[in-house]
C-alpha atoms as a PDB file:
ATOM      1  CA  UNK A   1     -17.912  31.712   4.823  1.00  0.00           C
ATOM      2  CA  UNK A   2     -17.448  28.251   5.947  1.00  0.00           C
ATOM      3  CA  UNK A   3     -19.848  25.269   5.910  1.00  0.00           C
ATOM      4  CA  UNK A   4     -21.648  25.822   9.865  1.00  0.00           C
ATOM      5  CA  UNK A   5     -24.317  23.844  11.575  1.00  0.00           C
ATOM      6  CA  UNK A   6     -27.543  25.876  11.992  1.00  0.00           C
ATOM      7  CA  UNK A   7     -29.535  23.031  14.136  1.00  0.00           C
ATOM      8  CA  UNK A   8     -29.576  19.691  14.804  1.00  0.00           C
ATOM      9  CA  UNK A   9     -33.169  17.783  15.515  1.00  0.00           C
ATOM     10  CA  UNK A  10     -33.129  14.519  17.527  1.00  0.00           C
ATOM     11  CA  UNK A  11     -35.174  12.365  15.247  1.00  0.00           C
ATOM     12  CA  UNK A  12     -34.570   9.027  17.273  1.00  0.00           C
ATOM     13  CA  UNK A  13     -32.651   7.792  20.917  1.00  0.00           C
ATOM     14  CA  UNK A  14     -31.072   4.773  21.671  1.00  0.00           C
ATOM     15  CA  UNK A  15     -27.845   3.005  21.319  1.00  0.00           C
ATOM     16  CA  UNK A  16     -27.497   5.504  19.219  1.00  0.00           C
ATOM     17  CA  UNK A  17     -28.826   8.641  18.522  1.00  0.00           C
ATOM     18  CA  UNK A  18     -30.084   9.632  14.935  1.00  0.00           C
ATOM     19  CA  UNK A  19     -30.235  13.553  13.680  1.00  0.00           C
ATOM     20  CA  UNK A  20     -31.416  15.988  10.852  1.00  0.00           C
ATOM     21  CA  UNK A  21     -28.664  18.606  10.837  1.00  0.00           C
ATOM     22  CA  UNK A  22     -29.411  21.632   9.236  1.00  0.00           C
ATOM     23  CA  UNK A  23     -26.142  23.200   7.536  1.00  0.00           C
ATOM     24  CA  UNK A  24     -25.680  26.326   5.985  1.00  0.00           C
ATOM     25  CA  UNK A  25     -23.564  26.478   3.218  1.00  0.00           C
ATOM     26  CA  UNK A  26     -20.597  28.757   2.190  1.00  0.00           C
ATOM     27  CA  UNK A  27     -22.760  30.166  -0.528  1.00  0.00           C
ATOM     28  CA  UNK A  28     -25.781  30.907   2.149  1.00  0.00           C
ATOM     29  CA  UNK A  29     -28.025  28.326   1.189  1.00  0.00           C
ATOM     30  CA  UNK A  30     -29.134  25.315   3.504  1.00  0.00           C
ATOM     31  CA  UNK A  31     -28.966  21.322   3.307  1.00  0.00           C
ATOM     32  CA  UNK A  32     -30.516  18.857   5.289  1.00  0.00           C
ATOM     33  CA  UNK A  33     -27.755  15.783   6.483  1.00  0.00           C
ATOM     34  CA  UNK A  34     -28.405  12.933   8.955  1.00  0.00           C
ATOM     35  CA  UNK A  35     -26.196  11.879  11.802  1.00  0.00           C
ATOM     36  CA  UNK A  36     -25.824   8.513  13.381  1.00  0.00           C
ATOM     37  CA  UNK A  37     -23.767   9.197  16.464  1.00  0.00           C
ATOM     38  CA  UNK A  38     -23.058   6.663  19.178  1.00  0.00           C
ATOM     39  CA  UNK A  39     -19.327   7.872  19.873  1.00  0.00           C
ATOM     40  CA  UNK A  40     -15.786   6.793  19.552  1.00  0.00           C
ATOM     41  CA  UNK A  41     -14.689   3.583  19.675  1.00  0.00           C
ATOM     42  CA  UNK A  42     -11.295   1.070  19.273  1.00  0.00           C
ATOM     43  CA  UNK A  43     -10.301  -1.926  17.496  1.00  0.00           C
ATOM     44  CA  UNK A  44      -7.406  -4.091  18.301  1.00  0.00           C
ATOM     45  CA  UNK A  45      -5.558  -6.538  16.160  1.00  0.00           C
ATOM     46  CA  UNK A  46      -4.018  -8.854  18.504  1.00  0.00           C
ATOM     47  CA  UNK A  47      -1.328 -11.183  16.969  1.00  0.00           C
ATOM     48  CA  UNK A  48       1.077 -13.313  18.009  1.00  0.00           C
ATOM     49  CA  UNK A  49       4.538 -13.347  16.280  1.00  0.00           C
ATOM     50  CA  UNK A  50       6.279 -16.203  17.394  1.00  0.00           C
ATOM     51  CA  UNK A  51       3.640 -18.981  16.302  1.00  0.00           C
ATOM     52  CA  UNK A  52       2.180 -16.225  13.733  1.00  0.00           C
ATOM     53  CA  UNK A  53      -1.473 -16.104  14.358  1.00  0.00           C
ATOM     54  CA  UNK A  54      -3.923 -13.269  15.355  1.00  0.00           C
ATOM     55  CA  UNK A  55      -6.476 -13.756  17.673  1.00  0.00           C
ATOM     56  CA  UNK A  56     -10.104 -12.720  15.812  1.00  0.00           C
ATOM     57  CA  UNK A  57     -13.652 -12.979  16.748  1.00  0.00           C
ATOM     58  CA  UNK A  58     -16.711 -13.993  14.523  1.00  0.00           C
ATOM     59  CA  UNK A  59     -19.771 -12.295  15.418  1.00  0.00           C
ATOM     60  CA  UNK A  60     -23.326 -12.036  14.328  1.00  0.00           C
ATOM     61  CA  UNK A  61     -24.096  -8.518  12.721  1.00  0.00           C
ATOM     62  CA  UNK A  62     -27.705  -7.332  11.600  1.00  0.00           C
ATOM     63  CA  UNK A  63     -26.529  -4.946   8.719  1.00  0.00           C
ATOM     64  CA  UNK A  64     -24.372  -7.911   7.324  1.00  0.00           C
ATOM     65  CA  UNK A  65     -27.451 -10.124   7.549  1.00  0.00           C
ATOM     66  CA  UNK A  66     -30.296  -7.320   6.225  1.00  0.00           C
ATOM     67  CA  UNK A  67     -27.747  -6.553   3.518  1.00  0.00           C
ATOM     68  CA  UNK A  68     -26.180  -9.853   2.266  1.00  0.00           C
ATOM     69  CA  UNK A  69     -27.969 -12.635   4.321  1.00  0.00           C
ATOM     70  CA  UNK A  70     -24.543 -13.389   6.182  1.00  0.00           C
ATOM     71  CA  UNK A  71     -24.440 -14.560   9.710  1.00  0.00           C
ATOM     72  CA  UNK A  72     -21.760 -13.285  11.385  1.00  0.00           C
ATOM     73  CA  UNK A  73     -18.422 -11.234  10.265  1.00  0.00           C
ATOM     74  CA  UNK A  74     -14.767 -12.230  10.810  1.00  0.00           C
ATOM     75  CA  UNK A  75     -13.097  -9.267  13.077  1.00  0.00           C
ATOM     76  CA  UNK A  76     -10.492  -7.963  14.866  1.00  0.00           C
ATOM     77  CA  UNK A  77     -11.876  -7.303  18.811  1.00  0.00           C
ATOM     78  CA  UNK A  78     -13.462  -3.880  18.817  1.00  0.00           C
ATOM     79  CA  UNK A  79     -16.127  -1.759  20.656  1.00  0.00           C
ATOM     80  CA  UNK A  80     -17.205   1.560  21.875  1.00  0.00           C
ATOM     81  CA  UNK A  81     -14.986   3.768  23.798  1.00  0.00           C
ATOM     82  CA  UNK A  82     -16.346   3.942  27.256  1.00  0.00           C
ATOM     83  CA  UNK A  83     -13.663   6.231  28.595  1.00  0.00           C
ATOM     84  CA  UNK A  84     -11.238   9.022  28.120  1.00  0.00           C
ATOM     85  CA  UNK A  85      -8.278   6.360  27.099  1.00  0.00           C
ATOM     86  CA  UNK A  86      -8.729   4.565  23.868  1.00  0.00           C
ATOM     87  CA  UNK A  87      -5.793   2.459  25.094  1.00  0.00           C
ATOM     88  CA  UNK A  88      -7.653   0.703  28.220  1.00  0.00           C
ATOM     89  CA  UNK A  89     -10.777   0.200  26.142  1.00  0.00           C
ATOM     90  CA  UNK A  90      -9.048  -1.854  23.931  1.00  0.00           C
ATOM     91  CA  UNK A  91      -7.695  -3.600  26.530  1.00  0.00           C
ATOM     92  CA  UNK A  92     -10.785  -3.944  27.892  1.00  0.00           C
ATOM     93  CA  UNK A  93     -12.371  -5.510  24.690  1.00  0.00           C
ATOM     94  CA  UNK A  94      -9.179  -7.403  23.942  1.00  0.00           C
ATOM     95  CA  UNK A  95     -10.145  -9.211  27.439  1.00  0.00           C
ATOM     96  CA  UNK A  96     -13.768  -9.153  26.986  1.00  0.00           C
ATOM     97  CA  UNK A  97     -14.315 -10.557  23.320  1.00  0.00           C
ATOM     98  CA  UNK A  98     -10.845 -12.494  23.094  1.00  0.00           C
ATOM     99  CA  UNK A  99      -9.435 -13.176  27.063  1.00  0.00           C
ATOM    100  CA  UNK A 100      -6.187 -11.936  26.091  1.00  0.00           C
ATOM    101  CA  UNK A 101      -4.306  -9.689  28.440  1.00  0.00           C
ATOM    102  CA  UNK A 102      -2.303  -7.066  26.645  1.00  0.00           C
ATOM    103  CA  UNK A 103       0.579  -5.353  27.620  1.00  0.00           C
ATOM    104  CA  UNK A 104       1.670  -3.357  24.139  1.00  0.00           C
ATOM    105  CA  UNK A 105      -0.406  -1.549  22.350  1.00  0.00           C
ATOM    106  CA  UNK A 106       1.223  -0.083  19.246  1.00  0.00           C
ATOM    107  CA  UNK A 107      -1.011   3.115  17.733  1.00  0.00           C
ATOM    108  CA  UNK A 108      -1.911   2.972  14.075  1.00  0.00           C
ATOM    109  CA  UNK A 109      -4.481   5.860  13.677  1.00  0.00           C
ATOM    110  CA  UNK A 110      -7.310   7.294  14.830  1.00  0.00           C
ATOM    111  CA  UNK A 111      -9.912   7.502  11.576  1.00  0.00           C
ATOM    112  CA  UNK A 112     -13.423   8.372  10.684  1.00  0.00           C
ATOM    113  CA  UNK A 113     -15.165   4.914  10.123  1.00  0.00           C
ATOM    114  CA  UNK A 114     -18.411   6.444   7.655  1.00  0.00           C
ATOM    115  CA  UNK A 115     -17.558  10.475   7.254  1.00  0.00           C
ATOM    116  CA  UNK A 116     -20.536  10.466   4.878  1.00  0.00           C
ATOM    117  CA  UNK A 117     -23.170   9.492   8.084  1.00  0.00           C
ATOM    118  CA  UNK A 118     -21.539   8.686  11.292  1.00  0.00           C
ATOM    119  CA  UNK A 119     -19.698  10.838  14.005  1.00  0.00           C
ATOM    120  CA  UNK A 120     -17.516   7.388  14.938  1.00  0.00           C
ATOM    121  CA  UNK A 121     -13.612   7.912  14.960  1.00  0.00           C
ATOM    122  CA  UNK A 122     -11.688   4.799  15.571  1.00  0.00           C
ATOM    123  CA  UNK A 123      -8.919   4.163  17.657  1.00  0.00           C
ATOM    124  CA  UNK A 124      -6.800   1.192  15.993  1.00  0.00           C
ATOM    125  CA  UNK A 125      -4.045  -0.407  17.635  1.00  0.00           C
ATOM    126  CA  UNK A 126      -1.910  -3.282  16.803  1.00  0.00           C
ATOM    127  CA  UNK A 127      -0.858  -5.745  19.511  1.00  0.00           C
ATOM    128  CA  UNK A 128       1.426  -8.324  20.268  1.00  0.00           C
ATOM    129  CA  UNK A 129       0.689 -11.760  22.439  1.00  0.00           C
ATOM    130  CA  UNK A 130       1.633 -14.618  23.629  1.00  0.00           C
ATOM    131  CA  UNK A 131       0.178 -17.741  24.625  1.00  0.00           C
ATOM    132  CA  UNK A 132       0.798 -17.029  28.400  1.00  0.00           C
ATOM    133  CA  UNK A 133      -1.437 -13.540  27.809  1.00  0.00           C
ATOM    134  CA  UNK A 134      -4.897 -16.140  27.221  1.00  0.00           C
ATOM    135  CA  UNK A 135      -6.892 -15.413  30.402  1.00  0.00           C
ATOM    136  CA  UNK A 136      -9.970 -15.961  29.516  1.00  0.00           C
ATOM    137  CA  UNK A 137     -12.234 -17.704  27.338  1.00  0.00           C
ATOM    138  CA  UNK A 138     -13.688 -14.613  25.598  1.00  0.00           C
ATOM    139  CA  UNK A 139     -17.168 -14.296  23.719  1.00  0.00           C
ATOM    140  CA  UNK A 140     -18.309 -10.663  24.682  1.00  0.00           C
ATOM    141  CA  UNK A 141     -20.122  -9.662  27.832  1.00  0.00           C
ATOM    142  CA  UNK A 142     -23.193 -12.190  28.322  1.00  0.00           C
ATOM    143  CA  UNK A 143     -25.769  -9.156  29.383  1.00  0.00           C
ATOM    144  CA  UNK A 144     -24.183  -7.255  25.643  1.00  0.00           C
ATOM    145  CA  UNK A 145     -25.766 -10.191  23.453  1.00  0.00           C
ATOM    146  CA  UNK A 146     -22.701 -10.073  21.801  1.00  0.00           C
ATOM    147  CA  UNK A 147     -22.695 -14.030  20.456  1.00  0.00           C
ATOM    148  CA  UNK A 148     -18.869 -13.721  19.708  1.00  0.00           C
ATOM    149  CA  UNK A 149     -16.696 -16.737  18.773  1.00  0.00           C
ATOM    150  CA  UNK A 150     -13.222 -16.511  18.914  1.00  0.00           C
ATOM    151  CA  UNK A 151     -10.434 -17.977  16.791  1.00  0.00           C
ATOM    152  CA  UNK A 152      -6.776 -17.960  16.021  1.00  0.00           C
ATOM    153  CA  UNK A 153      -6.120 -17.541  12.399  1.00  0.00           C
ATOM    154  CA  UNK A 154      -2.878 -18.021  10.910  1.00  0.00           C
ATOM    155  CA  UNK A 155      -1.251 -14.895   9.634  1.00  0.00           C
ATOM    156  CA  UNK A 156      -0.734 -15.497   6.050  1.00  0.00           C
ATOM    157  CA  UNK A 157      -4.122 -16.859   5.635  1.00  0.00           C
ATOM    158  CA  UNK A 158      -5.205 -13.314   6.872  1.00  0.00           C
ATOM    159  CA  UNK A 159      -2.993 -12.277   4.266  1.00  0.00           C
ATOM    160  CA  UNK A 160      -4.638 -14.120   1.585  1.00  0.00           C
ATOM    161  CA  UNK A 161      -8.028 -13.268   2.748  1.00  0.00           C
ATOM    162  CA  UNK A 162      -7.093  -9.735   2.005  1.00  0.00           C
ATOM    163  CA  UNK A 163      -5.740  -9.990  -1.248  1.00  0.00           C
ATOM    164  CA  UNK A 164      -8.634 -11.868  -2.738  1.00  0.00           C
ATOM    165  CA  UNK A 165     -11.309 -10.036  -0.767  1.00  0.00           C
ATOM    166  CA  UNK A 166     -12.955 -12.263   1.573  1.00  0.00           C
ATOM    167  CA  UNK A 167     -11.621  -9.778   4.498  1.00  0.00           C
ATOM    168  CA  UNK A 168     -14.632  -7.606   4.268  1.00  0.00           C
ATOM    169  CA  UNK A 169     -14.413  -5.826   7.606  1.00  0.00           C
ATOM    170  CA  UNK A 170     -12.604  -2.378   7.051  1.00  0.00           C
ATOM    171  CA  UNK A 171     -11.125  -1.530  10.400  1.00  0.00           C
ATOM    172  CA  UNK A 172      -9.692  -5.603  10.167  1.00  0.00           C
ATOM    173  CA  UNK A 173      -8.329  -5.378   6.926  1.00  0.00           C
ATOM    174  CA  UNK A 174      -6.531  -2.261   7.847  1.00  0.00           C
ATOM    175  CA  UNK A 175      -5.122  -3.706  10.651  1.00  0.00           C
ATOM    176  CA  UNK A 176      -4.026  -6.943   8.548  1.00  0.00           C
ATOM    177  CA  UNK A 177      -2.179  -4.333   5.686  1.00  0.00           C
ATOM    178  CA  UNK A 178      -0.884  -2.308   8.514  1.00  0.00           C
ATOM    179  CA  UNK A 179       0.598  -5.127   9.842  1.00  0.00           C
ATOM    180  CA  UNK A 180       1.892  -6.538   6.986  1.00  0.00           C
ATOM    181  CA  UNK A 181       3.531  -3.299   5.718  1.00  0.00           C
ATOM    182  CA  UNK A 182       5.027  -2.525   9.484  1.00  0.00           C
ATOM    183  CA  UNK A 183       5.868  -6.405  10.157  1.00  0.00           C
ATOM    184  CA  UNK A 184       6.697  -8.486   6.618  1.00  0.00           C
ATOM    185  CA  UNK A 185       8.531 -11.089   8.319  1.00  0.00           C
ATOM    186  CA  UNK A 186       5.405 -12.420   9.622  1.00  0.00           C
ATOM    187  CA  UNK A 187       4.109 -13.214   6.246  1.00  0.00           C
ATOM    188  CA  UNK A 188       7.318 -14.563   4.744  1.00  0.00           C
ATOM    189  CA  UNK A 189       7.161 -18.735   4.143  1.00  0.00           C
END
């Protein structure tokens, strides 16, 4: 007998909703989980190969702070899927948090973000740019509270940041390796 979901109780509504799941295990007994679930989202690495940059955002993020005392993070653009097509959402955030326009959108994977609490799956997508595709100045949707600064980093300082840990966002520094294993020459010199 499989592992099957007896009930779920809403324990709390909002941005995102929080449940008790009651599971029943193959053996017949029960266990109590929570559930954060606020839905799918997409991040977006967008880079630029011919000047060898990517375009990132810092933002301000409350578990960072309650856990560390940090102020903001150092991302890739990302945010909730608001549609049926994880490819125009990242568009969408691409333009909202970045003002980039993008035209490709190369899949990486679609993953579970925190199996171990959260329903999110994440869309990830690699992207290249240009300096022509800057159409905006960026920083997140005012009425979203977003406080999002953008910057162009230099590719192999990316790189570095990975290797010696200072690239503590997940979704970004899977990006960054993808990139680097799918596109070395961007790294080299």
């Amino acid at each position: 007998m499989p592992y099957a979901i007896v009930r779920t109780e809403p324990k709390h509504e909002g941005w995102c909703s929080l449940l008790l799941a009651t599971l029943r295990k193959p053996d017949g007994g029960e266990i109590r989980r929570e559930l954060e679930d606020h839905g799918a989202a997409v991040a977006v690495l967008p880079y630029d190969p011919e000047r060898r940059v990517a375009m990132m955002v810092r933002q301000f993020r409350t578990p960072v702070l309650f856990v560390s005392g940090g102020q903001d993070l150092l991302e890739c653009p990302a945010g909730l899927l608001d549609s049926d097509d994880p490819v125009a959402d990242a568009r969408r955030e691409a333009e909202e948090e970045v003002g980039l326009h993008l035209a490709e959108l190369e899949p990486v994977s679609t993953v579970w973000s925190m199996p171990g609490i959260s329903t999110e799956r994440m869309h990830l997508f690699l992207a290249p740019y240009s300096a022509s595709d800057v159409r905006g100045e960026g920083g997140g949707l005012a009425t979203e509270h977003e406080d999002i600064t953008k910057l162009e980093l230099p590719l192999g300082e990316l790189a570095a940041m990975a290797d010696d840990g200072r690239l503590d966002d997940m979704k970004t520094l899977l990006l960054v390796q993808t990139l680097r294993l799918r596109r070395p020459d961007l790294f080299l010199g």
